[in-house]
C-alpha atoms as a PDB file:
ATOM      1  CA  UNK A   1       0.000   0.000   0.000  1.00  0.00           C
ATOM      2  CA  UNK A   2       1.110   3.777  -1.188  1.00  0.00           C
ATOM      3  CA  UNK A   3       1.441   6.463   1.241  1.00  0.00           C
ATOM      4  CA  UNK A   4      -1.764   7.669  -0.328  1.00  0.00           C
ATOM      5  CA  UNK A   5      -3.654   4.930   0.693  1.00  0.00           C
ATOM      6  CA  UNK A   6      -3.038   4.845   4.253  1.00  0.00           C
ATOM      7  CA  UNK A   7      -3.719   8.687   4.720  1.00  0.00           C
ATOM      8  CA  UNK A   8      -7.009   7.562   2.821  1.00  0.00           C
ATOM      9  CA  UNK A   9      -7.841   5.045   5.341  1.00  0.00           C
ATOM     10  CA  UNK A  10      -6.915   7.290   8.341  1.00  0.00           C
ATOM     11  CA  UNK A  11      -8.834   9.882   7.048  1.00  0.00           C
ATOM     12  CA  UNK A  12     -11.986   7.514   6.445  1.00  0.00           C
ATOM     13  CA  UNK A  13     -11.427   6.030  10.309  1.00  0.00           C
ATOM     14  CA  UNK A  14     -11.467   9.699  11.730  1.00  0.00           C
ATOM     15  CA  UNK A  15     -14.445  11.047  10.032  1.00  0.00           C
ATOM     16  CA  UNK A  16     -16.558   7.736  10.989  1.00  0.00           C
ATOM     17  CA  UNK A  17     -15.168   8.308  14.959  1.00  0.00           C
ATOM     18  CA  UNK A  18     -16.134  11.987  14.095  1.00  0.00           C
ATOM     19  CA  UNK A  19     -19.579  10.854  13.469  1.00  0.00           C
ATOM     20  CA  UNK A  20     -19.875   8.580  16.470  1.00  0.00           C
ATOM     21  CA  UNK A  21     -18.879  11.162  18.533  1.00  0.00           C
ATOM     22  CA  UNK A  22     -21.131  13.831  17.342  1.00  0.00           C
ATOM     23  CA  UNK A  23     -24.267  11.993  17.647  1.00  0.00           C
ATOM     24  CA  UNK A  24     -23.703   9.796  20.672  1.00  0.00           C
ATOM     25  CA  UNK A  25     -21.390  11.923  22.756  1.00  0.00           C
ATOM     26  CA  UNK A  26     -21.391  15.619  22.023  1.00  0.00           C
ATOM     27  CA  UNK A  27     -24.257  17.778  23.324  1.00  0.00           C
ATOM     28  CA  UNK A  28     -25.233  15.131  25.931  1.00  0.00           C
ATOM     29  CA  UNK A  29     -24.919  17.701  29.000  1.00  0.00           C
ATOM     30  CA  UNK A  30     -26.454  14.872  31.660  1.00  0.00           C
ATOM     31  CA  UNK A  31     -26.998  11.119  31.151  1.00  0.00           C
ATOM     32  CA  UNK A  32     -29.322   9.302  29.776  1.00  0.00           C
ATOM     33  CA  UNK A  33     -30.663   8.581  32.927  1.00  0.00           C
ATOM     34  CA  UNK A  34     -31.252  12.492  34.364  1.00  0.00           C
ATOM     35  CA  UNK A  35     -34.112  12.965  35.887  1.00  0.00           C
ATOM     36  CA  UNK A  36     -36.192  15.849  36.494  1.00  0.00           C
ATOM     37  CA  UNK A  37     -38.766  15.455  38.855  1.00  0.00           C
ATOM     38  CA  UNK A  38     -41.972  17.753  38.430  1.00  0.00           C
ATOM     39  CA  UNK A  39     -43.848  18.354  42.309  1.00  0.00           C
ATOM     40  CA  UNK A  40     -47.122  18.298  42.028  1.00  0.00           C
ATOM     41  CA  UNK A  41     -49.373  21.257  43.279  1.00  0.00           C
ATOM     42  CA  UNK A  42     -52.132  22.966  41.949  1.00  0.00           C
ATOM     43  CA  UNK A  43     -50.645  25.012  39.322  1.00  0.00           C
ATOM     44  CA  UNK A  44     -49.280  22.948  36.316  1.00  0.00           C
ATOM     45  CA  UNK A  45     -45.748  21.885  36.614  1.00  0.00           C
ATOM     46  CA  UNK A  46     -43.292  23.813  34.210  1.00  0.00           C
ATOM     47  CA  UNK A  47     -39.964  21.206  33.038  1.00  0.00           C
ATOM     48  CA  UNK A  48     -37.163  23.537  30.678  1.00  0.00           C
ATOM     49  CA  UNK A  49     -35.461  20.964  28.736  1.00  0.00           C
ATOM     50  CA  UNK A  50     -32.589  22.488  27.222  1.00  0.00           C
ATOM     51  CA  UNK A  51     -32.100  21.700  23.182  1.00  0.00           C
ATOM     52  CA  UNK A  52     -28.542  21.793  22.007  1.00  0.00           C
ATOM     53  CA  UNK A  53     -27.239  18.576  20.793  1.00  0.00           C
ATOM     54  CA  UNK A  54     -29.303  16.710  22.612  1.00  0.00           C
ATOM     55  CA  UNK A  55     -31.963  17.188  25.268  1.00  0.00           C
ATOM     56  CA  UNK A  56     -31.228  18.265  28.964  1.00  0.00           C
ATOM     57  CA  UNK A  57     -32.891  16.621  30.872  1.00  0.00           C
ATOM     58  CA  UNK A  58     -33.327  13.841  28.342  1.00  0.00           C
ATOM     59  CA  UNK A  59     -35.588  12.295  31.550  1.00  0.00           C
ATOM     60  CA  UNK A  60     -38.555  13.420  33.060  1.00  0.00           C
ATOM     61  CA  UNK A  61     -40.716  12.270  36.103  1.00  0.00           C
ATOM     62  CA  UNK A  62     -44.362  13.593  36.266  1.00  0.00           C
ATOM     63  CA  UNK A  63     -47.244  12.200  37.821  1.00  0.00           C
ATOM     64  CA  UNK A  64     -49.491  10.175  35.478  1.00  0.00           C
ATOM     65  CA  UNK A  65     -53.318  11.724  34.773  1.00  0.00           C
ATOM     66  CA  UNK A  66     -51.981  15.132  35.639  1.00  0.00           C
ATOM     67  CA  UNK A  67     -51.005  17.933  33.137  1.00  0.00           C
ATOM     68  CA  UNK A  68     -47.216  18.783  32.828  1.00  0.00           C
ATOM     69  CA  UNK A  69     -46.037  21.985  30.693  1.00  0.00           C
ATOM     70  CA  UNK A  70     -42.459  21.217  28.965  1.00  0.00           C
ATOM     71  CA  UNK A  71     -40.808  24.419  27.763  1.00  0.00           C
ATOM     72  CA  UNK A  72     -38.152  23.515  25.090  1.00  0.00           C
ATOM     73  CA  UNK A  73     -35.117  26.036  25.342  1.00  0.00           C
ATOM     74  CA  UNK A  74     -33.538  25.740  21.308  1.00  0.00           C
ATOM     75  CA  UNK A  75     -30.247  26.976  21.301  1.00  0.00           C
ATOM     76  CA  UNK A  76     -28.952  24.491  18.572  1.00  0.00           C
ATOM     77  CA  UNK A  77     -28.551  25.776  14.518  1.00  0.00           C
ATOM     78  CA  UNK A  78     -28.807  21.699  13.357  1.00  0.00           C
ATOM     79  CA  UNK A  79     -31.874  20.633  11.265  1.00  0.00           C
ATOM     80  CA  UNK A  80     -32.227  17.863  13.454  1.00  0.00           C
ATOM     81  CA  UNK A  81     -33.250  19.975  16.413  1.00  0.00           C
ATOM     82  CA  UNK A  82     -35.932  21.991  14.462  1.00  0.00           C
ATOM     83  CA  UNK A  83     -38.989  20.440  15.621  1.00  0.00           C
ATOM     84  CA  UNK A  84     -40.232  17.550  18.413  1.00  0.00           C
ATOM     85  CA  UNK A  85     -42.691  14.984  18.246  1.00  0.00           C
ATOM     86  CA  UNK A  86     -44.634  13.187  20.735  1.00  0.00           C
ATOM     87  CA  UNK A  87     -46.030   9.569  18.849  1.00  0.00           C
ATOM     88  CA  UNK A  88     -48.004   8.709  21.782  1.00  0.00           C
ATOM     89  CA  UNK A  89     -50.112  12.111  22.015  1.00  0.00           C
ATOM     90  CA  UNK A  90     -49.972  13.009  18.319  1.00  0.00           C
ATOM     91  CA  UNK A  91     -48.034  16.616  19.052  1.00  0.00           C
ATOM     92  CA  UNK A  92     -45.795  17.622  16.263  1.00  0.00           C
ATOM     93  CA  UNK A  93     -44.227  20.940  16.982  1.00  0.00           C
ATOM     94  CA  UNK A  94     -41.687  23.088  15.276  1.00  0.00           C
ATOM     95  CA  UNK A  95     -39.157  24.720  17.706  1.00  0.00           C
ATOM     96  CA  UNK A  96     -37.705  28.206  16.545  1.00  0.00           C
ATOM     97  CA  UNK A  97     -33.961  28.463  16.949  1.00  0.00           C
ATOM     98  CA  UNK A  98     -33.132  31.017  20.354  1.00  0.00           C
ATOM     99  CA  UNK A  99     -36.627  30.611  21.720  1.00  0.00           C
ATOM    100  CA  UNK A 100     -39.097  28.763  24.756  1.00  0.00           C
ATOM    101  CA  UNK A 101     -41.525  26.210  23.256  1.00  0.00           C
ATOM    102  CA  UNK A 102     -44.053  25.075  25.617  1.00  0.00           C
ATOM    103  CA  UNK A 103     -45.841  22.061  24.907  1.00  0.00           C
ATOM    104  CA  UNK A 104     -48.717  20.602  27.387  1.00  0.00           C
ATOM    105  CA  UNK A 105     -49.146  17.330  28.027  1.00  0.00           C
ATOM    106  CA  UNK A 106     -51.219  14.893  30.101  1.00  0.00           C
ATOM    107  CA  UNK A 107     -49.932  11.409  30.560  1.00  0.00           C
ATOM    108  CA  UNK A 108     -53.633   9.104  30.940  1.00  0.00           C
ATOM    109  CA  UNK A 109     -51.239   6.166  33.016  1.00  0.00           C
ATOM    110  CA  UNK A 110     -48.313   5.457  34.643  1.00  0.00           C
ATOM    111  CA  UNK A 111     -45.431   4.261  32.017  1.00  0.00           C
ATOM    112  CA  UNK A 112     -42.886   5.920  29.416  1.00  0.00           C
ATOM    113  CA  UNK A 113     -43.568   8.234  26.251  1.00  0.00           C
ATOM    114  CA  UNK A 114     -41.241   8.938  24.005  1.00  0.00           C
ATOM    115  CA  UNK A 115     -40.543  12.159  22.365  1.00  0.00           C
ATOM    116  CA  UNK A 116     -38.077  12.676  19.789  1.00  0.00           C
ATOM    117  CA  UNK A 117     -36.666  14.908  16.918  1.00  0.00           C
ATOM    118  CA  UNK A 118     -38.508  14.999  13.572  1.00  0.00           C
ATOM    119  CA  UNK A 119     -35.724  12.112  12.653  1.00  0.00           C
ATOM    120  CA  UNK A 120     -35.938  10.072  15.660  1.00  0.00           C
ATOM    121  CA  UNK A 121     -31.994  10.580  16.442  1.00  0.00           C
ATOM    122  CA  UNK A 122     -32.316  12.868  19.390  1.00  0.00           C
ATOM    123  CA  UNK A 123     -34.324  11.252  22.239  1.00  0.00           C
ATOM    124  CA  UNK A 124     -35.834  11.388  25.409  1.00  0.00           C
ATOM    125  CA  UNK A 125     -38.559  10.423  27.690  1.00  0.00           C
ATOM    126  CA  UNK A 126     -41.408  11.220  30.061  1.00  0.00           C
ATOM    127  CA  UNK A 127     -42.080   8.561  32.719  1.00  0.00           C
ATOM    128  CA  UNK A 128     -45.582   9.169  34.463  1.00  0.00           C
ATOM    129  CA  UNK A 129     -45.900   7.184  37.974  1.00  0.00           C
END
């Protein structure tokens, strides 16, 4: 093999650790496993998930049958980011670059919905006891 070839290769092995790192490392400001726990009073419980490579917290704990209000904090300019989306209450909603979304929902049981990007790579999760 020419010189040539192994800069190729090196090159090829960088960009696809480059990758790997970007999407399953960067932007991850707490674990998987974060939790946020919303109280529950009267007044509807307000979580600020942070958008910027990922969600922060990518976790929340609310309590099932009760309304929660999520506020989604964009600060990220990737494509990816641009909107979430809630399968499991049909909510689709663009999120404008620099600005608070807030997005209500009310988990009918105790279990886990998933919310995601608009191409499933960023995740996270609301857990309703």
């Amino acid at each position: 093999m020419s010189a040539s070839d192994w800069i190729v290769i090196a090159l090829g092995v960088a960009g696809i650790a480059w990758v790997n790192w970007y999407f399953f490392i960067a932007g991850r400001r707490t674990l998987a496993t974060a939790m946020a726990a919303a109280t529950a009073t009267d007044a509807t419980p307000e979580i600020v998930i942070q958008v910027e490579g990922g969600y922060a917290p990518s976790t929340v704990q609310v309590a099932a049958g009760r309304p929660v209000r999520l506020v989604f904090d964009r600060h990220d300019e990737s494509n990816c980011s641009e909107e979430v989306v809630f399968p499991d209450f049909g909510i689709r909603k663009f999120l404008p670059n620099g600005q608070r979304t807030a997005i209500e929902v009310t988990p009918p049981r105790a279990g886990t919905y998933p919310f995601m990007c608009g191409m499933s790579m960023l995740r996270g999760r609301v857990i309703a006891a």
